[in-house]
Protein backbone atom coordinates (compact mmCIF):
# COMPACT_ATOMS: atom_id res chain seq x y z
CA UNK A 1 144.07 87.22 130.58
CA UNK A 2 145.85 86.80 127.53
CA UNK A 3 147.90 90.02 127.39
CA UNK A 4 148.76 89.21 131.67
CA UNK A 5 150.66 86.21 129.91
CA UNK A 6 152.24 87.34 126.59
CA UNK A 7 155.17 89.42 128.08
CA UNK A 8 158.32 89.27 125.95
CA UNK A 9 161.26 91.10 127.62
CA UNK A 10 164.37 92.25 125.87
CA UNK A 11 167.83 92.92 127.70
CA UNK A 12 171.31 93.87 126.20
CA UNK A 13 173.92 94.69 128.22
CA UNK A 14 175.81 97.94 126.52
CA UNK A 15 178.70 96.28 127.00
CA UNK A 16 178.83 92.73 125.62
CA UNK A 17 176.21 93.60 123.50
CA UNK A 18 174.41 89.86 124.20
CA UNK A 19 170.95 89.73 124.03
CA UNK A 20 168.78 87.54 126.55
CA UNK A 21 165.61 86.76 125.61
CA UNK A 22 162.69 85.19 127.69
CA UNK A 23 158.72 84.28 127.20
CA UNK A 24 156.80 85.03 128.29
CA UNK A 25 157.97 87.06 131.47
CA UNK A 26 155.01 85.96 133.19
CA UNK A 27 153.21 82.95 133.57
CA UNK A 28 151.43 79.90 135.59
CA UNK A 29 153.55 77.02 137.10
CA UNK A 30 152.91 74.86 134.82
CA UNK A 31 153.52 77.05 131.97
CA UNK A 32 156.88 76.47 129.44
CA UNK A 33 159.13 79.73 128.47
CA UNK A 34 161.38 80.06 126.03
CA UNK A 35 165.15 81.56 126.75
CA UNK A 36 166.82 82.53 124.24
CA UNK A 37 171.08 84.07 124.17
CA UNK A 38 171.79 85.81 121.07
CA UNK A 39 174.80 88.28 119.15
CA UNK A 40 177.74 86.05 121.13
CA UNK A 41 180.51 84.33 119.03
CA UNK A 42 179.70 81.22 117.22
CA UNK A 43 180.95 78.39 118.85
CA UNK A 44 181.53 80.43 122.38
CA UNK A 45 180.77 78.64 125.82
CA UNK A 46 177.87 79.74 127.74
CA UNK A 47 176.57 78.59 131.28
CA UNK A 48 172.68 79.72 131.58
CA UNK A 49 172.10 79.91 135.18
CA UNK A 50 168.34 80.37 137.10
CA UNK A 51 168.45 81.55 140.36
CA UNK A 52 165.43 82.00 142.81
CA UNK A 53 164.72 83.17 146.59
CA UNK A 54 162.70 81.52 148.45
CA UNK A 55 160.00 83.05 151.52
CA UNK A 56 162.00 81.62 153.53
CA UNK A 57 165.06 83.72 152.84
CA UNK A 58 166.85 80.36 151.06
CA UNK A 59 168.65 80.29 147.99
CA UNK A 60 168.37 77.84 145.26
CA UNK A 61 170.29 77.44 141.86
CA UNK A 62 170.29 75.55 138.67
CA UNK A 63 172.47 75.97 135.76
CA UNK A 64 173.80 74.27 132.43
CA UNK A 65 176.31 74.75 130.13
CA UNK A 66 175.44 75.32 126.40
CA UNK A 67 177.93 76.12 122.89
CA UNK A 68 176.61 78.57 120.40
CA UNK A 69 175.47 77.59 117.11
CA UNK A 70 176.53 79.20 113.90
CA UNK A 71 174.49 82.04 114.10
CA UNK A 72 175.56 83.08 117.72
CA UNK A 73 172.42 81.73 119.35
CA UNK A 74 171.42 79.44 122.32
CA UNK A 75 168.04 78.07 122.44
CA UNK A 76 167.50 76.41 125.66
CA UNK A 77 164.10 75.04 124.71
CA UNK A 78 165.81 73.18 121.31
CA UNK A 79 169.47 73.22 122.44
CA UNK A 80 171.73 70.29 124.07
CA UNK A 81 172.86 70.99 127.67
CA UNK A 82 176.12 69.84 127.81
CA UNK A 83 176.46 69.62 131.78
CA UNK A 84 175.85 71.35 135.01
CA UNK A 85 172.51 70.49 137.24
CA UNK A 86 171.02 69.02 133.83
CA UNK A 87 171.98 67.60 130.87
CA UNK A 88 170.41 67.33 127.24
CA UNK A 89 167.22 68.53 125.60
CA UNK A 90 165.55 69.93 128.71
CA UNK A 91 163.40 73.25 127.68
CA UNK A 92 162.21 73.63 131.49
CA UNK A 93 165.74 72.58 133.42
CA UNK A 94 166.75 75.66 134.53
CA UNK A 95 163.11 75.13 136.64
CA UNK A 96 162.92 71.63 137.98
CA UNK A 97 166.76 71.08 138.34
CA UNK A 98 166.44 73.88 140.95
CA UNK A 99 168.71 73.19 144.16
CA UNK A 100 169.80 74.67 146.88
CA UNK A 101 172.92 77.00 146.71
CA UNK A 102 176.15 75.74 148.08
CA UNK A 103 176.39 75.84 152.08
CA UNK A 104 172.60 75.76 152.55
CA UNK A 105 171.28 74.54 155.65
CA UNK A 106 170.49 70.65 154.12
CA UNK A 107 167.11 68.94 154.04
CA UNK A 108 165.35 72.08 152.69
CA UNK A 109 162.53 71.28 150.42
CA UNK A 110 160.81 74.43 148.06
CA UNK A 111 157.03 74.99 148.64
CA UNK A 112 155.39 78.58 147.61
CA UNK A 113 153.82 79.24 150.84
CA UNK A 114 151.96 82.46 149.47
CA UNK A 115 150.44 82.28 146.52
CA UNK A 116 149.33 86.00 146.10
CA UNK A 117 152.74 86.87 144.97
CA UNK A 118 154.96 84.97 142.34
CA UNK A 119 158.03 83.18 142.14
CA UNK A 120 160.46 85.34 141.11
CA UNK A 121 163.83 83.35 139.02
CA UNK A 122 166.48 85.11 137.76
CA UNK A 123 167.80 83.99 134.64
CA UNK A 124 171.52 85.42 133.38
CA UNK A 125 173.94 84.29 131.11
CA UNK A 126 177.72 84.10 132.03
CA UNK A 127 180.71 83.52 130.15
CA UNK A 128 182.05 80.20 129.89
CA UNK A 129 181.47 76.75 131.71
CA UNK A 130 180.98 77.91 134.83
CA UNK A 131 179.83 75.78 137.64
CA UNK A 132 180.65 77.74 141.04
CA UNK A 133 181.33 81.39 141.91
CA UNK A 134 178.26 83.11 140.37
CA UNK A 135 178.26 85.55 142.96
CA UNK A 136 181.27 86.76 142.35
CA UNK A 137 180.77 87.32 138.18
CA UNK A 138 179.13 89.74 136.48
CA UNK A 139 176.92 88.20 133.53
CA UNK A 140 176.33 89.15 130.50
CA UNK A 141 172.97 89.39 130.36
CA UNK A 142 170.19 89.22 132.99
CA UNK A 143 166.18 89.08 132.99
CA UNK A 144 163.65 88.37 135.93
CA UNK A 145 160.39 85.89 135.04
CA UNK A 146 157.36 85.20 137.48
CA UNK A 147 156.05 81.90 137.81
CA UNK A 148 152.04 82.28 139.50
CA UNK A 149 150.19 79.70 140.75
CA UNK A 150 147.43 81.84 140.77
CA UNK A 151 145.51 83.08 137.50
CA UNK A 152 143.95 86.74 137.00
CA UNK A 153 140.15 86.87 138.55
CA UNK A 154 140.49 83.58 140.45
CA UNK A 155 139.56 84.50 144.37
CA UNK A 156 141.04 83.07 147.16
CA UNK A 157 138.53 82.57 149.90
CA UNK A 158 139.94 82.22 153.34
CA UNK A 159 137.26 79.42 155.21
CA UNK A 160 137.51 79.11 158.78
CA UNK A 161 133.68 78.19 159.64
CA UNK A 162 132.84 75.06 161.64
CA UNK A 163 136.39 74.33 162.57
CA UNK A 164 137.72 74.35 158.94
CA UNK A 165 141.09 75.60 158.29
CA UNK A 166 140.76 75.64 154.46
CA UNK A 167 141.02 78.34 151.43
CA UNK A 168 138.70 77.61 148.83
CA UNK A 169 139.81 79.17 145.02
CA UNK A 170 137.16 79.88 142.71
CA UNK A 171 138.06 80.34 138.89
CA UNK A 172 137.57 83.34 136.91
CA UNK A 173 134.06 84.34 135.79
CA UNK A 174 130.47 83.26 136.96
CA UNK A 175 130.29 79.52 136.99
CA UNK A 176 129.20 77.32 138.06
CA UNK A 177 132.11 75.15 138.37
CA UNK A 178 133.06 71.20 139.22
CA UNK A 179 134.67 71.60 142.88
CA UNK A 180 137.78 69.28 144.42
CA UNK A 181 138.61 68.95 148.03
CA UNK A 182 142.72 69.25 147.93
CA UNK A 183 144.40 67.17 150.44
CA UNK A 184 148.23 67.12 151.08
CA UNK A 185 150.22 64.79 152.97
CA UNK A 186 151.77 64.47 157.00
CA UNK A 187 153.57 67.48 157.41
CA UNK A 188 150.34 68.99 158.49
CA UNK A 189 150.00 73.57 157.32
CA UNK A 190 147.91 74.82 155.10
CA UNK A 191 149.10 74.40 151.21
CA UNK A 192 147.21 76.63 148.79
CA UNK A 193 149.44 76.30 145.95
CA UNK A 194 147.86 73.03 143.88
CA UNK A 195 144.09 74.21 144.43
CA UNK A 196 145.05 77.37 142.74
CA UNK A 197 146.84 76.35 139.93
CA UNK A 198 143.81 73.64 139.58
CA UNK A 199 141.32 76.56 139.51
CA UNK A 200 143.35 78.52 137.22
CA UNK A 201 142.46 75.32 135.05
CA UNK A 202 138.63 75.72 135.86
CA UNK A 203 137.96 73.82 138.98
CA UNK A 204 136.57 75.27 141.86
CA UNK A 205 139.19 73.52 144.46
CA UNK A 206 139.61 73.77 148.52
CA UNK A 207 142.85 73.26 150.17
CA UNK A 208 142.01 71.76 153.40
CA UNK A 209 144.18 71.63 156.57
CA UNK A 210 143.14 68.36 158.00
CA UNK A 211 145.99 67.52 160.65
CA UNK A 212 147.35 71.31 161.74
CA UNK A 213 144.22 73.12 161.92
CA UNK A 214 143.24 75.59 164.74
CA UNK A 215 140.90 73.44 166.38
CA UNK A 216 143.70 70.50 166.59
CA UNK A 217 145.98 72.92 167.85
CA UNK A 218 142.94 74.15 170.47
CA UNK A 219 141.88 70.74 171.72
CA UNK A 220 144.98 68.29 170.24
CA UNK A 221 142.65 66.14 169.14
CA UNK A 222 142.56 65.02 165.79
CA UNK A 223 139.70 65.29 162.96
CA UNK A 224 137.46 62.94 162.08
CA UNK A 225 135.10 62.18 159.19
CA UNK A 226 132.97 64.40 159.73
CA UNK A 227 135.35 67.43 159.52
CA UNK A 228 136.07 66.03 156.01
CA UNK A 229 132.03 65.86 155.47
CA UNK A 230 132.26 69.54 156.38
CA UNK A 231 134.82 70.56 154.16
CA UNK A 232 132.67 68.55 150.99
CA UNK A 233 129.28 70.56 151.84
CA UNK A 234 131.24 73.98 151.55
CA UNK A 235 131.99 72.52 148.19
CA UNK A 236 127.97 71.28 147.60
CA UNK A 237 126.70 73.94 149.38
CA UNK A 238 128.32 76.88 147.22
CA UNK A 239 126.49 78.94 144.52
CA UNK A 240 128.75 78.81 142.36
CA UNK A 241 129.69 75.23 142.42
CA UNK A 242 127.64 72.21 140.66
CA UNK A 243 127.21 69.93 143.89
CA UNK A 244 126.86 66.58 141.85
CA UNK A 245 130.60 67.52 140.49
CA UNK A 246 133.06 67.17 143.25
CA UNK A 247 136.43 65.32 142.80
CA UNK A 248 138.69 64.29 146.07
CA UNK A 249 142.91 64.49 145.45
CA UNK A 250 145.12 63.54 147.88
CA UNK A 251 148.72 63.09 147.83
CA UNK A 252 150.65 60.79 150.51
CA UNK A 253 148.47 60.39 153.95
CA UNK A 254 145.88 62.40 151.57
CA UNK A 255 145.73 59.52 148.95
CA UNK A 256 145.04 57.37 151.61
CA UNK A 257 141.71 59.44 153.25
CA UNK A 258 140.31 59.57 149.44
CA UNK A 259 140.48 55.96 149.21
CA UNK A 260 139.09 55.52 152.55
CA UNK A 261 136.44 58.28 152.46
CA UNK A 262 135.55 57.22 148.17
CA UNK A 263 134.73 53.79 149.53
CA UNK A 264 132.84 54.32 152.72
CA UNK A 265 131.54 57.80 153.06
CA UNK A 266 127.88 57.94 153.37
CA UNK A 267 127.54 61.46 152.64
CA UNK A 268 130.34 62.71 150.53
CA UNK A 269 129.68 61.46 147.23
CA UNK A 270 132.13 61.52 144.33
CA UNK A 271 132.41 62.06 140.40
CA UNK A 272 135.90 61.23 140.72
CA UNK A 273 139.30 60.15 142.48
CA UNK A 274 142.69 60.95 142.65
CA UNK A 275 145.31 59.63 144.71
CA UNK A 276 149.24 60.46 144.12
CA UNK A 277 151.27 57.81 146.29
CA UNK A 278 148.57 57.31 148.29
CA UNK A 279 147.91 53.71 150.04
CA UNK A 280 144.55 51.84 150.81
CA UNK A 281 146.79 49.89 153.83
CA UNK A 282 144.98 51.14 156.72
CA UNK A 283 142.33 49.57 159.63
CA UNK A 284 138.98 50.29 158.47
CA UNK A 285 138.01 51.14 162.50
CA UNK A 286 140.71 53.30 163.39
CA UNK A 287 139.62 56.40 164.47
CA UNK A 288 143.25 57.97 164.77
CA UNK A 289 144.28 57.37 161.61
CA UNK A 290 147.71 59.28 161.61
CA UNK A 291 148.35 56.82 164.20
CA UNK A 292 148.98 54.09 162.23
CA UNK A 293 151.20 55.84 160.21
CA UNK A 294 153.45 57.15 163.11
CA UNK A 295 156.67 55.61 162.70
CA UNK A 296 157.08 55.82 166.17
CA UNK A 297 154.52 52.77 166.46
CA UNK A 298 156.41 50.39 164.16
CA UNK A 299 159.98 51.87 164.06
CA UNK A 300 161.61 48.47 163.51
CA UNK A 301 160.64 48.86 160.10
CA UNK A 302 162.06 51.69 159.40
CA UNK A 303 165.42 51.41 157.76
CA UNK A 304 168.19 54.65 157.24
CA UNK A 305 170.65 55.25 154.39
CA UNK A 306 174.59 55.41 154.98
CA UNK A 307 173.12 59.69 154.57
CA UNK A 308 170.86 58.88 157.85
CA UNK A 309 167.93 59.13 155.15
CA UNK A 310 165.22 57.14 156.90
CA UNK A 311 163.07 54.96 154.84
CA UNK A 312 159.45 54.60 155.55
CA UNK A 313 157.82 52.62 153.28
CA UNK A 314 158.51 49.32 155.02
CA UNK A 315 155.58 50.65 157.24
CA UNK A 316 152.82 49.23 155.46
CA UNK A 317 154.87 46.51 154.05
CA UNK A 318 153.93 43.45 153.03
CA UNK A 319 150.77 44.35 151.82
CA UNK A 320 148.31 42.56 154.48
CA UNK A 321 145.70 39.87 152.88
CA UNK A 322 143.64 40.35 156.14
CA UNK A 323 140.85 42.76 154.55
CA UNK A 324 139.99 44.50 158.19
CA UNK A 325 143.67 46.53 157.67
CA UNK A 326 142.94 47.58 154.02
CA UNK A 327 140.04 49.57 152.43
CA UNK A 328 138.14 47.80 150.27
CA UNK A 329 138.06 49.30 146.99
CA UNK A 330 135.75 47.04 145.55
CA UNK A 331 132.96 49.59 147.06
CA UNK A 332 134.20 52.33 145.20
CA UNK A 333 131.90 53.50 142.66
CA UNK A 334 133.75 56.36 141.21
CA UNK A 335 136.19 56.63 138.38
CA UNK A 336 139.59 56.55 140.46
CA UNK A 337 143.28 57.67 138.98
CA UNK A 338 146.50 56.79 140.82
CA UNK A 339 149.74 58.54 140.06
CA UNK A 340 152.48 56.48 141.10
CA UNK A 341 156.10 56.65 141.64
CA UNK A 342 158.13 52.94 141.47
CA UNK A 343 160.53 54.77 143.29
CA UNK A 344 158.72 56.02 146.22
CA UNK A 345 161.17 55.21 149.48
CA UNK A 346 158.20 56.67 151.77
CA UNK A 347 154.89 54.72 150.95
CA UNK A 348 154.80 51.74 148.99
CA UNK A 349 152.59 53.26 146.70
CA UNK A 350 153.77 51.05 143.53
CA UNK A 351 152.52 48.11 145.61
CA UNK A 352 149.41 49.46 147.16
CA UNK A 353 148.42 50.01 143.72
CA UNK A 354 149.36 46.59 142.09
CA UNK A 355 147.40 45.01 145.33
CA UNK A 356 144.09 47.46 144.45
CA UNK A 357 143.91 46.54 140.63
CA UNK A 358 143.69 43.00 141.65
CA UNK A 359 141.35 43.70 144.39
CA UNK A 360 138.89 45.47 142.07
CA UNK A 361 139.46 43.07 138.99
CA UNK A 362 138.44 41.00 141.51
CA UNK A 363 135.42 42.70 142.42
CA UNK A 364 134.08 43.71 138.82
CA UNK A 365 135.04 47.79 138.85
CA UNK A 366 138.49 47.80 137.53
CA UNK A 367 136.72 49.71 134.52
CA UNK A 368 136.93 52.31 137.07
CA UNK A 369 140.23 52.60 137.64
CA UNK A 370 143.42 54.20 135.96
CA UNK A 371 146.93 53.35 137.05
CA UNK A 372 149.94 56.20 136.03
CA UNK A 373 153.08 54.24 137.11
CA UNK A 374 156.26 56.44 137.00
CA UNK A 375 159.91 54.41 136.63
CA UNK A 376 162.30 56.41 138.61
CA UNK A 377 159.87 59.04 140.09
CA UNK A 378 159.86 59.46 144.25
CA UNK A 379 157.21 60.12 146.47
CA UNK A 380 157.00 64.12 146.09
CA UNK A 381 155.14 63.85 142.67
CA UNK A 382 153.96 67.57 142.30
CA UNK A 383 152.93 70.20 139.91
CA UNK A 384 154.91 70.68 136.81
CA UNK A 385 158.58 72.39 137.23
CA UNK A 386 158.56 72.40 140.90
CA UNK A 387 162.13 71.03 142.09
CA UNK A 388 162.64 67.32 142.94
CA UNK A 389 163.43 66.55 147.04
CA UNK A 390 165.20 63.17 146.99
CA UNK A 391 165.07 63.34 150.90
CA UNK A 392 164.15 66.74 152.88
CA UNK A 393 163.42 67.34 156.77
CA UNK A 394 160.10 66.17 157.76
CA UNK A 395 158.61 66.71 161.11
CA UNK A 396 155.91 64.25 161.67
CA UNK A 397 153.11 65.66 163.56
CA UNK A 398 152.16 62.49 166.02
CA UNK A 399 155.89 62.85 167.27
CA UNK A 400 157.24 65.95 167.15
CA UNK A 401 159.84 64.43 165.65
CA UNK A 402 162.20 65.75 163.27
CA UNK A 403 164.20 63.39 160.86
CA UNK A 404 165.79 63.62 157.32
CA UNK A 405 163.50 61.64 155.08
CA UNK A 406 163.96 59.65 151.88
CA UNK A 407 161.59 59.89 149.60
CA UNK A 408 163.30 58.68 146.50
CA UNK A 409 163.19 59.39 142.20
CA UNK A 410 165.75 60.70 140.68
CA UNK A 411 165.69 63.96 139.32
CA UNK A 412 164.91 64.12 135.12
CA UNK A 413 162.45 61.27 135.58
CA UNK A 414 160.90 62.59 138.52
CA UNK A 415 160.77 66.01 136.50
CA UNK A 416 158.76 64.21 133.66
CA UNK A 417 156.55 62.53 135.41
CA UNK A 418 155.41 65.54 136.92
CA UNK A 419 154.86 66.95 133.89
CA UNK A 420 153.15 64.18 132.62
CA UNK A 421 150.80 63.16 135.80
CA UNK A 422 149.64 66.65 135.91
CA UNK A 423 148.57 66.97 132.03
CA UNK A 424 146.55 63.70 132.29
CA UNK A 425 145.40 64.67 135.30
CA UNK A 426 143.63 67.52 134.31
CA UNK A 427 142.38 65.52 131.45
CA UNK A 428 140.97 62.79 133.93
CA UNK A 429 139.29 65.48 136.20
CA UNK A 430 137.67 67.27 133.07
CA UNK A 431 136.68 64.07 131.63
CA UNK A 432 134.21 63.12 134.53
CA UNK A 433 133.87 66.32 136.14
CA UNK A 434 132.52 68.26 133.06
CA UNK A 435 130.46 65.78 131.90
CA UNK A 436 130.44 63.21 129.62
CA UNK A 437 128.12 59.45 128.85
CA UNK A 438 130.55 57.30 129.37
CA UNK A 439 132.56 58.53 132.56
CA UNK A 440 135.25 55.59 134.17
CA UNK A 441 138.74 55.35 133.84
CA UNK A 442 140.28 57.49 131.57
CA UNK A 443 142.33 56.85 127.97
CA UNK A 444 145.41 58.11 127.48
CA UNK A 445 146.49 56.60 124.09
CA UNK A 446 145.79 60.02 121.85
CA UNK A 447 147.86 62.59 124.55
């Protein structure tokens, strides 16, 4: 493990003589690297560019421009970005400022659909303050890192029985491990890339499909609980996972089904919570809960930019006082962490969560609970480094509809509260799902 991670790779081209160094080479997601530019002129003008291809044959970019020191050296990890898609101290930029290229189709959003192979990002130095025309220079100095979201000797276990469309990732060595049942958002597909990186971290974690899966697509009905019941006893019903230690995440339309299945489910029984923008606004009865959410039932609430962004969040707005169209989270019995964005243009997740601390003060179990609220931060809150989507094409899967949505941050906040949601995250889902006396809503104070 800890040689597949210590790569250091040295490049100098004959000509300029400039040495690029980056590591390591090879790492997880959510692991820093260092780049370092050295032997150039004191005081000379450097752009530091990061370049990446995505499966989907789409280009994306990021860049900043940097002065050498005394010595002839840029640090990017200690050194002030002077411009380009990021400015300042920023050690992981050349990552999470990552855009798409100029003259890219528009509304594209990066998501590694294949997490068997890496992400592969260029990183070269050219001469100057450069901001266009990279194509057409030859840099200085060039070196290729992998980003995995996968660690050595965690399996990926395709699940397809009983109607499940989910990949379950076991970490590396015997076990037995704390499980989590991963659930994404409306877009619908199988994601696989934030249960791996969570069991390259330890935790036994399912991706679940839960509004695209073969036997939608066979019948076009959707799920119900009880396909969410079946996904859980995989989880409890696993060798190598402790059955009395399963968490639930959701993010979006996922949040929402934690809340909803954490305070009514009589069979799937948790240590834990998360919800990331997630809201507890929903009917209690409804069966077809992506109905609800369609905006296609309540579209004069939805409002566009001058961009033709649409806003969604006025869906579930105001917050309803009648307690038959909310969960009630004063039955939740588990220790419950919301991530939340103030800036979140699709949900009002900033809200929803203000409305749910009073409802559980309320009830006696806001011990229970632990509220992450982001300033500036949008709806996409994901693992660390991944590139911020102020609005990107969404196809809702009640309408078939395709529309360019909004959902909001802006960029270097959004990028650190990534960072910083998924580090206390995984000390939240440790904290209860390891073990501990005293398990409830988690302290953050000593991070």
């Amino acid at each position: 493990w800890k040689y597949w991670f210590t790569g250091v790779r040295q490049k100098m081209d004959v000509k300029s003589c400039v040495n690029l160094w980056v590591q390591p080479t090879r790492g997880l997601m959510d692991e820093k690297f260092v780049v370092l530019v050295q032997n150039v002129l004191p005081g000379s003008q450097l752009t530091v560019r990061a370049f990446h291809r995505c499966e989907d044959g789409h280009s994306w970019e990021a860049f900043a421009h940097y002065n050498a020191n005394t010595s002839g050296t840029v640090n990017v990890a200690e050194d002030l970005s002077l411009g380009g898609t990021y400015s300042g101290v920023e050690p992981m930029g050349l990552l999470w400022s990552l855009r798409p290229v100029p003259g890219s189709k528009p509304g594209l959003r990066m998501r590694k659909m294949n997490v068997q192979t890496p992400m592969e990002v260029t990183i070269s130095v050219y001469q100057g303050h450069q901001t266009e025309g990279f194509m057409d220079q030859v840099p200085l100095a060039s070196e290729m890192v992998e980003r995995w979201y996968i660690a050595p000797g965690v399996h990926r276990i395709p699940i397809t029985e009983d109607g499940l469309s989910a990949t379950l990732f076991l970490p590396s060595g015997p076990g037995p491990f704390p499980g989590l049942l991963d659930l994404w958002g409306g877009g619908g597909k199988l994601l696989e890339y934030r249960a791996a990186l969570l069991a390259s971290h330890g935790i036994a974690s399912l991706a679940l499909d839960y509004l695209t899966p073969k036997i939608t697509m066979k019948t076009g009905r959707m799920v119900d609980d009880q396909y969410f019941e079946t996904a859980y006893r995989v989880l409890q019903q696993h060798p190598q996972i402790l059955d009395s230690r399963i968490a639930m995440l959701g993010l979006s339309l996922g949040g929402s089904i934690v809340f909803k299945t954490a305070a009514y489910s009589q069979v799937i029984k948790l240590s834990c919570a998360v919800s990331i923008n997630g809201s507890h606004v929903q009917p209690v009865d409804l069966k077809d809960f992506v109905y609800f959410f369609c905006p296609i039932r309540n579209a004069e609430k939805c409002r566009s930019t001058e961009q033709n962004e649409v806003i969604f969040r006025d869906l579930l707005l105001p917050i309803p006082t009648d307690p038959t169209l909310k969960v009630d989270v004063a039955r939740i019995q588990c220790p419950l962490l919301l991530v939340v964005g103030e800036d979140d243009q699709n949900w009002p997740a900033h809200e929803s969560a203000m409305d749910m601390k009073e409802m559980m003060e309320r009830a006696g179990n806001s011990h229970l609970l632990t509220v992450l609220s982001y300033p500036n931060a949008g709806h996409l809150i994901e693992p660390p480094y991944a590139p911020h989507a102020r609005a990107s094409s969404f196809r809702s899967v009640k309408s078939h509809e395709t529309v360019m949505a909004l959902w909001g941050g802006e960029t270097a906040a959004h990028a650190r509260a990534q960072e910083d949601a998924w580090r206390k995250m995984l000390v939240f889902l440790k904290a209860n799902l390891y073990g501990g006396t005293n398990p409830g809503a988690a302290s953050f104070s000593k991070l």
